[in-house]
C-alpha atoms as a PDB file:
ATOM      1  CA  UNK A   1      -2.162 -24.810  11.680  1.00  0.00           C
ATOM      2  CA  UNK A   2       0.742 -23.465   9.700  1.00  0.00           C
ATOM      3  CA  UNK A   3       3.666 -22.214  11.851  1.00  0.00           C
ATOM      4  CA  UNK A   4       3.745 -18.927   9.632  1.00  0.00           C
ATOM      5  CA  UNK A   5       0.249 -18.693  10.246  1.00  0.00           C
ATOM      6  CA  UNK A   6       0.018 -18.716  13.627  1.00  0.00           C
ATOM      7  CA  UNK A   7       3.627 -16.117  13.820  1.00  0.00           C
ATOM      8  CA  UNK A   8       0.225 -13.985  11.529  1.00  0.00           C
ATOM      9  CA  UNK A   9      -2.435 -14.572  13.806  1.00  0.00           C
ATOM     10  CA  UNK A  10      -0.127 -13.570  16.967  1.00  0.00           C
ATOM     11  CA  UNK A  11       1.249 -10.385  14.816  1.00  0.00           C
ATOM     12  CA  UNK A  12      -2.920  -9.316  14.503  1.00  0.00           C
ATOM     13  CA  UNK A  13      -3.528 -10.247  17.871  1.00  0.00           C
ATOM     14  CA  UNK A  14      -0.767  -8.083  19.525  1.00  0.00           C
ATOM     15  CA  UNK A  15      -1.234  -4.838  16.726  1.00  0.00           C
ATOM     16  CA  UNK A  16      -5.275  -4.899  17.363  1.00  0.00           C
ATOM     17  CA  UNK A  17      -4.862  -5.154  21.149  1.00  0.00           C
ATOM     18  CA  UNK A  18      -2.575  -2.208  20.739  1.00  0.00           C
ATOM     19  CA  UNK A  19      -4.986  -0.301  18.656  1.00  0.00           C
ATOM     20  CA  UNK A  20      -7.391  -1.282  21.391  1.00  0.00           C
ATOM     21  CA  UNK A  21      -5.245   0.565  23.808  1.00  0.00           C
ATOM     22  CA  UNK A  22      -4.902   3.456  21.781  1.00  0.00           C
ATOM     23  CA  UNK A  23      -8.744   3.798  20.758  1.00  0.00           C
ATOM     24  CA  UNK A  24      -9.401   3.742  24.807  1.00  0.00           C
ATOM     25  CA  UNK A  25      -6.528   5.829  25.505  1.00  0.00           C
ATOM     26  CA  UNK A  26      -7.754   8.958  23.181  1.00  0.00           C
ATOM     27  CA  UNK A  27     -11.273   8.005  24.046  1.00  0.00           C
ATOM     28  CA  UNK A  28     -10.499   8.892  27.654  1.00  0.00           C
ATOM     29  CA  UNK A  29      -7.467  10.848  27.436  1.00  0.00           C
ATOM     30  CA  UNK A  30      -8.570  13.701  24.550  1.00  0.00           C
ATOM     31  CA  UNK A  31      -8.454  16.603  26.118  1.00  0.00           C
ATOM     32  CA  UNK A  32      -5.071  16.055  28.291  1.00  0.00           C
ATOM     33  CA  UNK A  33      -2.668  16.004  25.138  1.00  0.00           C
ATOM     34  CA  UNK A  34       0.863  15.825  27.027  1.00  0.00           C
ATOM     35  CA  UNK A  35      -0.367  12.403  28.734  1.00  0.00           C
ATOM     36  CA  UNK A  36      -2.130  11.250  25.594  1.00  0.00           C
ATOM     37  CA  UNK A  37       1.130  11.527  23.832  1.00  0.00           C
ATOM     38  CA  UNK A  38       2.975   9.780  26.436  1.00  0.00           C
ATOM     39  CA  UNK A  39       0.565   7.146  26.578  1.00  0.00           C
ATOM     40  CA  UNK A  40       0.539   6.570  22.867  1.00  0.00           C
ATOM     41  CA  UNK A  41       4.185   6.854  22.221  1.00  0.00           C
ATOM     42  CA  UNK A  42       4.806   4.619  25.562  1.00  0.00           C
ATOM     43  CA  UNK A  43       1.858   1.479  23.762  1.00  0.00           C
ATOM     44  CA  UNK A  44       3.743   2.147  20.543  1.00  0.00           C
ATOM     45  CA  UNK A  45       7.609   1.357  22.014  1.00  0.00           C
ATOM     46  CA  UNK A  46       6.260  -1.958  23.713  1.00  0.00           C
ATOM     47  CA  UNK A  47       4.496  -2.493  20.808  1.00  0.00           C
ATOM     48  CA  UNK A  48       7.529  -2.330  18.589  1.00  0.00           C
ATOM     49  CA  UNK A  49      10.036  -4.018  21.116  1.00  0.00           C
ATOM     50  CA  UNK A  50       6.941  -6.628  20.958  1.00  0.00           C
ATOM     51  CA  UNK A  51       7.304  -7.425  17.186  1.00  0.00           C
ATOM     52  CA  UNK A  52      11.052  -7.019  17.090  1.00  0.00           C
ATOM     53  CA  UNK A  53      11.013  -6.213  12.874  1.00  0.00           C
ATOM     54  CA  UNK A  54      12.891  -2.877  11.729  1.00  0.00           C
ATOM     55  CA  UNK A  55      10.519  -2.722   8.931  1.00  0.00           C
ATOM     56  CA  UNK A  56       7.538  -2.410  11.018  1.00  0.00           C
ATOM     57  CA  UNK A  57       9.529   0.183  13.155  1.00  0.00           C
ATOM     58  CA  UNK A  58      10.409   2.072  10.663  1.00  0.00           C
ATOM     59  CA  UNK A  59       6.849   1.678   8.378  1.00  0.00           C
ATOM     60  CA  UNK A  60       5.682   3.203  11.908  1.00  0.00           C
ATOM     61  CA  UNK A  61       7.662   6.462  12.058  1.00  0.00           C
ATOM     62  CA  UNK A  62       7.259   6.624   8.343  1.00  0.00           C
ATOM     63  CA  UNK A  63       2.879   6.565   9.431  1.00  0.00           C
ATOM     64  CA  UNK A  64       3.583   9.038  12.051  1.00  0.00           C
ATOM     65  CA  UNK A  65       5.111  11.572   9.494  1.00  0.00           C
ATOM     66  CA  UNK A  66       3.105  11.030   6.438  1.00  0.00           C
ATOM     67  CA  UNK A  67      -0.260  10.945   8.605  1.00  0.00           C
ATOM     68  CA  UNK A  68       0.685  14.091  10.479  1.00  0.00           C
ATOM     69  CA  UNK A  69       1.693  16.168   7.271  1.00  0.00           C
ATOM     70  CA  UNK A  70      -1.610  15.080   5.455  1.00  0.00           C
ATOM     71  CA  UNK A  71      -3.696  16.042   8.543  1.00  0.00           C
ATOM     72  CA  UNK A  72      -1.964  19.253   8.977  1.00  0.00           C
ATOM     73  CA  UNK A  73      -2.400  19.874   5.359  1.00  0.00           C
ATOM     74  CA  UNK A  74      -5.631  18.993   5.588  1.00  0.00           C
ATOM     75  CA  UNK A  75      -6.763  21.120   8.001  1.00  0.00           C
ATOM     76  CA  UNK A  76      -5.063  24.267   6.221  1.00  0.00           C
ATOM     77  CA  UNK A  77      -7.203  24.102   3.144  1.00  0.00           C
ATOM     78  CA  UNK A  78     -10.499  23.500   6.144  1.00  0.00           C
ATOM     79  CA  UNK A  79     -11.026  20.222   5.667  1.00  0.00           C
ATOM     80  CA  UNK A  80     -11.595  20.090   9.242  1.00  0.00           C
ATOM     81  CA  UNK A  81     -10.089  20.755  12.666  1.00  0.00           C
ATOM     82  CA  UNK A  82      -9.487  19.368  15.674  1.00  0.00           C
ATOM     83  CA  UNK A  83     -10.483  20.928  19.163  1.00  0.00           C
ATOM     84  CA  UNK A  84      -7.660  20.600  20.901  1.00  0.00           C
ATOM     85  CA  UNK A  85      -4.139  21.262  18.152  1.00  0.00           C
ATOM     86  CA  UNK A  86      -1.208  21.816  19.787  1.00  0.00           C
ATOM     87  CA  UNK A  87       1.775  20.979  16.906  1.00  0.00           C
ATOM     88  CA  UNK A  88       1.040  22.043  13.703  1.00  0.00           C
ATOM     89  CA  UNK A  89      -2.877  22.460  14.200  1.00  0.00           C
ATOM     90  CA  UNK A  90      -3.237  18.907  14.833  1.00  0.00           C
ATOM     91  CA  UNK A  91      -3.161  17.118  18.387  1.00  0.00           C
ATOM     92  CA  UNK A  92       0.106  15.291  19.076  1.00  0.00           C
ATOM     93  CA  UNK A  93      -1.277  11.811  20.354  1.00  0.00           C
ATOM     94  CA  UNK A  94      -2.094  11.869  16.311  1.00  0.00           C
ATOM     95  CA  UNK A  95       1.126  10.955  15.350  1.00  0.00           C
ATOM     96  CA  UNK A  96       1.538   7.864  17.253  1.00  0.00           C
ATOM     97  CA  UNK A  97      -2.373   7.629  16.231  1.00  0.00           C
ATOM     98  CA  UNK A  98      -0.965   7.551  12.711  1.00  0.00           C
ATOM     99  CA  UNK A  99       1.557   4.738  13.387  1.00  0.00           C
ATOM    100  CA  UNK A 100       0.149   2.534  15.392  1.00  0.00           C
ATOM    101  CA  UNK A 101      -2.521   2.400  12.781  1.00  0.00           C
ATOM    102  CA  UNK A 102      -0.101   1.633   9.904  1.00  0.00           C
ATOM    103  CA  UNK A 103       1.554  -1.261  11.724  1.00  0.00           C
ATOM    104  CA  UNK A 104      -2.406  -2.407  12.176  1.00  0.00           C
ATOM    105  CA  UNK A 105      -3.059  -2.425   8.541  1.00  0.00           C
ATOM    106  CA  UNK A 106       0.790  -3.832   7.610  1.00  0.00           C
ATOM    107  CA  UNK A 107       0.136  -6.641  10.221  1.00  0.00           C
ATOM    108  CA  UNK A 108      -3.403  -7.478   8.745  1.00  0.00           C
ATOM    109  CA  UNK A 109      -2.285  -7.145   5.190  1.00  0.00           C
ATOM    110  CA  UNK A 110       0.270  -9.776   5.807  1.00  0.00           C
ATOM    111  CA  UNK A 111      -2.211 -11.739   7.550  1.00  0.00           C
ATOM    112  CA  UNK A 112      -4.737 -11.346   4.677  1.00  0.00           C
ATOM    113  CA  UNK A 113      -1.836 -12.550   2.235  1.00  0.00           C
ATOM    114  CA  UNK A 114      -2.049 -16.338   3.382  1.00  0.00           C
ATOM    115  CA  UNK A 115      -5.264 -17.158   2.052  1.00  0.00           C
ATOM    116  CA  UNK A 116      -5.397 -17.631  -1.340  1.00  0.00           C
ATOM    117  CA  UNK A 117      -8.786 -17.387  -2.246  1.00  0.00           C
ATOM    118  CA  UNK A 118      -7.595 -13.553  -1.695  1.00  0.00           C
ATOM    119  CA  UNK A 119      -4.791 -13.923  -3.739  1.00  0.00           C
ATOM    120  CA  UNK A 120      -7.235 -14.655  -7.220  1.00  0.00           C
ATOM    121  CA  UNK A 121      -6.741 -12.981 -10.318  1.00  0.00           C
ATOM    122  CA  UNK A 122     -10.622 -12.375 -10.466  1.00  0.00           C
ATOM    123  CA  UNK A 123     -11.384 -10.455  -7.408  1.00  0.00           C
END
């Protein structure tokens, strides 16, 4: 197996277990926001010192902002609503939500990139 495949298949690995985390953390931890927050924000920072890559760091702060403005914005015009908003009529734990989700998708793009029966003009 390809050395840059393998760096891939690590990179999904480590970003899915973290979504793992995350998906069991708000699953359990919804209705205490403060330690939801903590928890999220504390996966996310091993997470990042995990991957070592500035981009990814900054792609997730960059997640955390954009998804919390479009939720918040989202929810003014009554969308929908969450039962428990706390910062700007959204939960908190959604902002690391929001970023540990983009570094999900950036990791499995990248993964997605090496095969090239992807990468063809006609799909």
């Amino acid at each position: 197996m390809n050395k840059f495949l393998k760096k891939d298949i690590q990179l999904i690995i480590t970003t899915g277990s973290f979504i793992a985390f995350s998906i069991l953390g708000v699953w359990f931890l919804w209705r205490n926001v403060a330690l939801l927050t903590l928890v999220l924000f504390a996966l996310a920072l091993i997470e990042l010192i995990t991957i070592r890559s500035k981009k990814v760091t900054v792609m997730f702060f960059l997640c955390c902002i954009g998804g919390g403005v479009v939720e918040s914005i989202a929810i003014y015009f009554g969308n929908w609503h969450y039962a428990e908003p706390t910062f700007f009529n959204i939960p908190l734990w959604l902002l690391p939500g929001w970023g540990n989700a983009g570094v999900f998708i950036i990791a499995f793009y990248k993964l997605l990139e090496k095969f090239k029966f992807l990468n063809q003009e006609n799909i």
